[in-house]
C-alpha atoms as a PDB file:
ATOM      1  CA  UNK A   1      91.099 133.611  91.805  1.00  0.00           C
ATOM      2  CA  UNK A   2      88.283 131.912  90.672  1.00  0.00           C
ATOM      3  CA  UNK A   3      87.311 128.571  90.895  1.00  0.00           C
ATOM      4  CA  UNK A   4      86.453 128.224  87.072  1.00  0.00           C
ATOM      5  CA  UNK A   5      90.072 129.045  86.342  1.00  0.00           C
ATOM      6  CA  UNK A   6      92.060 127.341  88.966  1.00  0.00           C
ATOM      7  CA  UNK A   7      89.579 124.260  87.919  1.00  0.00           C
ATOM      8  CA  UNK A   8      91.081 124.806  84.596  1.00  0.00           C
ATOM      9  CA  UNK A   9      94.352 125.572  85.135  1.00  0.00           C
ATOM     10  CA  UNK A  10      94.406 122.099  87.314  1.00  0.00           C
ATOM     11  CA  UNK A  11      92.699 120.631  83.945  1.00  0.00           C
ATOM     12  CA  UNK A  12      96.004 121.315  81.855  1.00  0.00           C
ATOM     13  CA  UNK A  13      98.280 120.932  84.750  1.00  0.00           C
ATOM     14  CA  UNK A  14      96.836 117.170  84.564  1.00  0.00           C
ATOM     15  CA  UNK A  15      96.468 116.830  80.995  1.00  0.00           C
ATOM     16  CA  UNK A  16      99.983 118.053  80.568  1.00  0.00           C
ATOM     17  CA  UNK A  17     100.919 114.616  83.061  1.00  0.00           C
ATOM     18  CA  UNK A  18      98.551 111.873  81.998  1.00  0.00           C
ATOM     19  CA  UNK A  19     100.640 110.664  78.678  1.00  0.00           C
ATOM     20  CA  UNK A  20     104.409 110.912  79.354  1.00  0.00           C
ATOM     21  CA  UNK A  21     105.741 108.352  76.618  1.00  0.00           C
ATOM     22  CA  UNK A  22     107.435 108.759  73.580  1.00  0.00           C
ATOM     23  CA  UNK A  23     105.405 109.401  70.389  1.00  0.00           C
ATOM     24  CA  UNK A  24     104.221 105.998  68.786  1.00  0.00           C
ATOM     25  CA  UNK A  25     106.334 105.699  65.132  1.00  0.00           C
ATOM     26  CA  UNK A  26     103.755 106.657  62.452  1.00  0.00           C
ATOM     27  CA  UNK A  27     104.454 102.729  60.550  1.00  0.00           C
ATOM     28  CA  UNK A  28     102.387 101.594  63.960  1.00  0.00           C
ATOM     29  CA  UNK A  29      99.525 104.012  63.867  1.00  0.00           C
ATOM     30  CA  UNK A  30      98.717 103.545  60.595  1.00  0.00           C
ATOM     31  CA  UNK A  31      99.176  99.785  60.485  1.00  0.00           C
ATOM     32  CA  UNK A  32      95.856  98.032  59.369  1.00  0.00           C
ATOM     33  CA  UNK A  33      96.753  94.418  59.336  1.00  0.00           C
ATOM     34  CA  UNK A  34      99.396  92.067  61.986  1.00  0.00           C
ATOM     35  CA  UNK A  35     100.100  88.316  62.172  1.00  0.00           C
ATOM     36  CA  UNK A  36     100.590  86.784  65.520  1.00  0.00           C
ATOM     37  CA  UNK A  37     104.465  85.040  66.073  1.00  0.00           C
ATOM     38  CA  UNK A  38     104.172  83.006  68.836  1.00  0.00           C
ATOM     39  CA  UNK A  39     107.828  82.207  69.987  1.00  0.00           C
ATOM     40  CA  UNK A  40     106.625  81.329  73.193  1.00  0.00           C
ATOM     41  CA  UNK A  41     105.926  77.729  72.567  1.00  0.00           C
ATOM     42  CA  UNK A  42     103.050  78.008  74.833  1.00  0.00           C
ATOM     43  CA  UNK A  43     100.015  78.086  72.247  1.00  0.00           C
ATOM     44  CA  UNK A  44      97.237  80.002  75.262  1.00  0.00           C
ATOM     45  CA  UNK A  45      99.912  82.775  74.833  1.00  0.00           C
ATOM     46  CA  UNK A  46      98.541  83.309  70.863  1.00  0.00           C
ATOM     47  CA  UNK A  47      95.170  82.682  72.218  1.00  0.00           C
ATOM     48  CA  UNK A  48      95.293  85.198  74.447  1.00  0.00           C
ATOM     49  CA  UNK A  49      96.537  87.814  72.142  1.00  0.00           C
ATOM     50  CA  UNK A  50      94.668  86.598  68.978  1.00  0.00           C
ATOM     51  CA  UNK A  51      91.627  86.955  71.834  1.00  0.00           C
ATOM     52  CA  UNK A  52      92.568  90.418  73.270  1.00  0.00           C
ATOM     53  CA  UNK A  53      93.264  91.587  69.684  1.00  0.00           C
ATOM     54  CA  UNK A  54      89.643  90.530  68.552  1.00  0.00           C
ATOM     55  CA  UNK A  55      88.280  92.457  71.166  1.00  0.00           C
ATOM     56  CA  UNK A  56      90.189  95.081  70.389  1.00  0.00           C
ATOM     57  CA  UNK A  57      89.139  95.297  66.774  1.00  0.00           C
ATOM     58  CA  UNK A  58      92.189  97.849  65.971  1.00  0.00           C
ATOM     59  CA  UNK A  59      94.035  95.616  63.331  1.00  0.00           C
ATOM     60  CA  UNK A  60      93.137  92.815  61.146  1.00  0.00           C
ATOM     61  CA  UNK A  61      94.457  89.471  62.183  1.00  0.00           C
ATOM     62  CA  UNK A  62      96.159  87.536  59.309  1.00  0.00           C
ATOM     63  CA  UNK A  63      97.342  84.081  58.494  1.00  0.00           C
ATOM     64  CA  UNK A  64     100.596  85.118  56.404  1.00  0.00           C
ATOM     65  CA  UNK A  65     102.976  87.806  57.859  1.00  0.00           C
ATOM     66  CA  UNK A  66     103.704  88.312  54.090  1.00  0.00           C
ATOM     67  CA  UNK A  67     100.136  90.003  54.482  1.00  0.00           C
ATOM     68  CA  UNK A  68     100.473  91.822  57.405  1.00  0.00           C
ATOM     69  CA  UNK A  69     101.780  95.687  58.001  1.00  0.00           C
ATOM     70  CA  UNK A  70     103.106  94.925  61.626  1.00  0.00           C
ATOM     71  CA  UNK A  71     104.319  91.370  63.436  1.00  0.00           C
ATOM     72  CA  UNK A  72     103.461  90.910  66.871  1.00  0.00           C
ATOM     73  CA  UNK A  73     105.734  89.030  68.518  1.00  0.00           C
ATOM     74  CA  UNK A  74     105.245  86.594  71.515  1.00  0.00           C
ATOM     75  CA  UNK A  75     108.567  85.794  73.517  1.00  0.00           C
ATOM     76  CA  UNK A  76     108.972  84.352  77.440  1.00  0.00           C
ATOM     77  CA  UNK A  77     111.241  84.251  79.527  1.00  0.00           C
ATOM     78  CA  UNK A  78     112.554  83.794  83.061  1.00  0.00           C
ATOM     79  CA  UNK A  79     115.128  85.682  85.214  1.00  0.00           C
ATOM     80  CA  UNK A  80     116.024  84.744  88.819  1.00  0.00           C
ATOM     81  CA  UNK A  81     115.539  87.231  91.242  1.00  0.00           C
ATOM     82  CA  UNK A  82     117.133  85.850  94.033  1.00  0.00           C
ATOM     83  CA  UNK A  83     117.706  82.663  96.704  1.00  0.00           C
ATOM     84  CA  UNK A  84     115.570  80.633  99.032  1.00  0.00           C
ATOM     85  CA  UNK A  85     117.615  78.434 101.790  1.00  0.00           C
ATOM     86  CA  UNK A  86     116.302  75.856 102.663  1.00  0.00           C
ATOM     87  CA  UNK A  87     117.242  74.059 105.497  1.00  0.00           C
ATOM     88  CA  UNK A  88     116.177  70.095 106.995  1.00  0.00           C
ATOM     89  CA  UNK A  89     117.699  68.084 109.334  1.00  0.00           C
ATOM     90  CA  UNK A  90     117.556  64.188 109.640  1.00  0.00           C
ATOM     91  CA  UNK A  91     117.065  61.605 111.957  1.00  0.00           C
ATOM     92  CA  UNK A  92     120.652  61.649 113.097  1.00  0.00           C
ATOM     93  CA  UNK A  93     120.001  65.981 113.650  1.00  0.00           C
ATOM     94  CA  UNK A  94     122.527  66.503 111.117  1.00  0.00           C
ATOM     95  CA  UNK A  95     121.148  69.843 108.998  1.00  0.00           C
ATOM     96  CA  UNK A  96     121.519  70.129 105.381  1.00  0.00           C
ATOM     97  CA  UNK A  97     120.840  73.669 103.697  1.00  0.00           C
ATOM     98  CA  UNK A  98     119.907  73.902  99.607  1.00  0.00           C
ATOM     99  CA  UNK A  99     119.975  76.944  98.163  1.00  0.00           C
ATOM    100  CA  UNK A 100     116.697  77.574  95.190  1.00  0.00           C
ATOM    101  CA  UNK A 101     116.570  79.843  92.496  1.00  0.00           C
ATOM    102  CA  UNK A 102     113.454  82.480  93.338  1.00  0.00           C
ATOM    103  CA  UNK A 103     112.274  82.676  89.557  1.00  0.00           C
ATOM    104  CA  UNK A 104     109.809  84.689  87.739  1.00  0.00           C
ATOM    105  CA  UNK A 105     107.972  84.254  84.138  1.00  0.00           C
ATOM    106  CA  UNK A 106     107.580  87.585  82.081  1.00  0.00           C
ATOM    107  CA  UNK A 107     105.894  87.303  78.362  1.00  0.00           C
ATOM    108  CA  UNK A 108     107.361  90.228  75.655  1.00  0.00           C
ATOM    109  CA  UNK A 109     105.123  91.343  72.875  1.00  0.00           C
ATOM    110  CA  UNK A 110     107.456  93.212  69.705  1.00  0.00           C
ATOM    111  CA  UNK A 111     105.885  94.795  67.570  1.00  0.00           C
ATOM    112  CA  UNK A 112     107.861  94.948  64.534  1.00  0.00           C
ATOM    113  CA  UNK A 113     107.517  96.209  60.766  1.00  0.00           C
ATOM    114  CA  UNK A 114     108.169  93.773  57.971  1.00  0.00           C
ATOM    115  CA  UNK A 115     111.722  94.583  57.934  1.00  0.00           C
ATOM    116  CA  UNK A 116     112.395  93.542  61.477  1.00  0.00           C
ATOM    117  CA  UNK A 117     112.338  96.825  62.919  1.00  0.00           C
ATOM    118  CA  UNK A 118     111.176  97.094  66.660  1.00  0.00           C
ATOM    119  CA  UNK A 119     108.493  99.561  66.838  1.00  0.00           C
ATOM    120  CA  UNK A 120     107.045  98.581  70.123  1.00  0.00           C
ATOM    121  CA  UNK A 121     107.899  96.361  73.109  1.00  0.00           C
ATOM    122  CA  UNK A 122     106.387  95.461  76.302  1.00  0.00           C
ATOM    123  CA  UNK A 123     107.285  92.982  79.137  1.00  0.00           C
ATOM    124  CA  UNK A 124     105.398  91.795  81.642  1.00  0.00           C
ATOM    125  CA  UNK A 125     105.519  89.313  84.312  1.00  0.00           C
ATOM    126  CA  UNK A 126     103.240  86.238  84.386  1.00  0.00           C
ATOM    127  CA  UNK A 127     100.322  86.401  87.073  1.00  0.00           C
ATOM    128  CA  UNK A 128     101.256  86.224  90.589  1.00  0.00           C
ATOM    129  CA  UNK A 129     100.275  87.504  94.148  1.00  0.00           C
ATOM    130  CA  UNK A 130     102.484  90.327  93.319  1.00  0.00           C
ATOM    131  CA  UNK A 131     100.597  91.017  90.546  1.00  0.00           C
ATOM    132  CA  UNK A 132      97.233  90.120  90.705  1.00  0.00           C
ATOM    133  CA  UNK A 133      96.990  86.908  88.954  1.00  0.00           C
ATOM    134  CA  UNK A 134      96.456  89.016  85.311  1.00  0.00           C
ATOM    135  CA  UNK A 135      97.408  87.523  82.357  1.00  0.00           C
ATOM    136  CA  UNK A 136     100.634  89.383  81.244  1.00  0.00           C
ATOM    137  CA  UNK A 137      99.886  88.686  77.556  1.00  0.00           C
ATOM    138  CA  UNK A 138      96.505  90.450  77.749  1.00  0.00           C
ATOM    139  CA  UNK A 139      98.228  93.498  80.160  1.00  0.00           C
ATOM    140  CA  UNK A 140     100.755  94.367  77.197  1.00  0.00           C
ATOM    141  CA  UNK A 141      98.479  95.020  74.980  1.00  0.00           C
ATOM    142  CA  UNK A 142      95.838  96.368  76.925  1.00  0.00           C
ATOM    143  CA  UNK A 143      99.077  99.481  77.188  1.00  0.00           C
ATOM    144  CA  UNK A 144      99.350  99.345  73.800  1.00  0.00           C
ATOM    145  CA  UNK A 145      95.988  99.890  73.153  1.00  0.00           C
ATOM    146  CA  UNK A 146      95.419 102.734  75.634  1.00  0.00           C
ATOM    147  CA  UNK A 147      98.952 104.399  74.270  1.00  0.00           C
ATOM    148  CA  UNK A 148      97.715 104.345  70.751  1.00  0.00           C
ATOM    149  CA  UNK A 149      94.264 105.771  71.961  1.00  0.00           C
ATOM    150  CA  UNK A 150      95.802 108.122  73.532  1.00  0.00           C
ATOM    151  CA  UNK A 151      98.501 109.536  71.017  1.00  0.00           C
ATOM    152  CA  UNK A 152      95.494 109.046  68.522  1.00  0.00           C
ATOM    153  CA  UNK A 153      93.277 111.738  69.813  1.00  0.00           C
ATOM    154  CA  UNK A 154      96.112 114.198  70.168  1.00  0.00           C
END
């Protein structure tokens, strides 16, 4: 065979690979305008996604989600993941062990229409050695942005 056409066939083989997500509903696509919802309570959160947004330059950013086509919203939480033991002893040599909740922060950006409905969702946990110290705000819609780029050129 040739190495034109197994270059080729390789070509689809990876094209066929690269996006494996479910199609993007059309009210997202087409959206023009958003407001930010920050339900975080942590106001660098917005900044970060009014900031990543602006960069962007996909959507217009608006003041009143009475004016906006999609609602992005900002959400945290924390889940424990497991259990340090700790363990001391004092001057006596009696040892005392405490158990500590191993926690982690994630930040969820919805995307949702202007009657409620989810369109999009992405969690992601907050910066860590694990993860590279990103922000996880920034990281969730970076994927946005590459999924609608993506399903946009098909």
């Amino acid at each position: 065979m040739k190495a034109s056409r197994v270059f080729a066939i390789l070509l689809c083989a990876c094209a066929c690979f690269a996006s494996r997500h479910a199609p993007l509903p059309p009210a997202l696509m087409s959206a023009k305008t958003l407001y930010i919802e920050n339900n975080s309570g942590e106001a660098k959160l917005a900044d970060r996604c009014y900031d990543e947004l602006s960069k962007w330059g996909r959507f217009k950013i608006v003041s009143d989600p009475k004016q906006a086509d999609v609602i992005f919203q900002i959400g945290t939480h924390a889940r424990t993941y497991g259990y340090s033991g700790h363990s001391t002893t004092d001057a006596n040599g009696n040892s005392n062990t405490s158990l500590t909740e191993d926690r982690a922060s994630f930040t969820t950006i919805s995307v949702v229409d202007a009657t409620g409905k989810v369109l999009w969702s992405d969690t992601r946990r907050w910066g860590s050695l694990f993860t590279g110290f990103r922000s996880a705000t920034r990281e969730v819609i970076k994927e946005l942005k590459k999924r609608m780029e993506e399903q946009g050129k098909q």
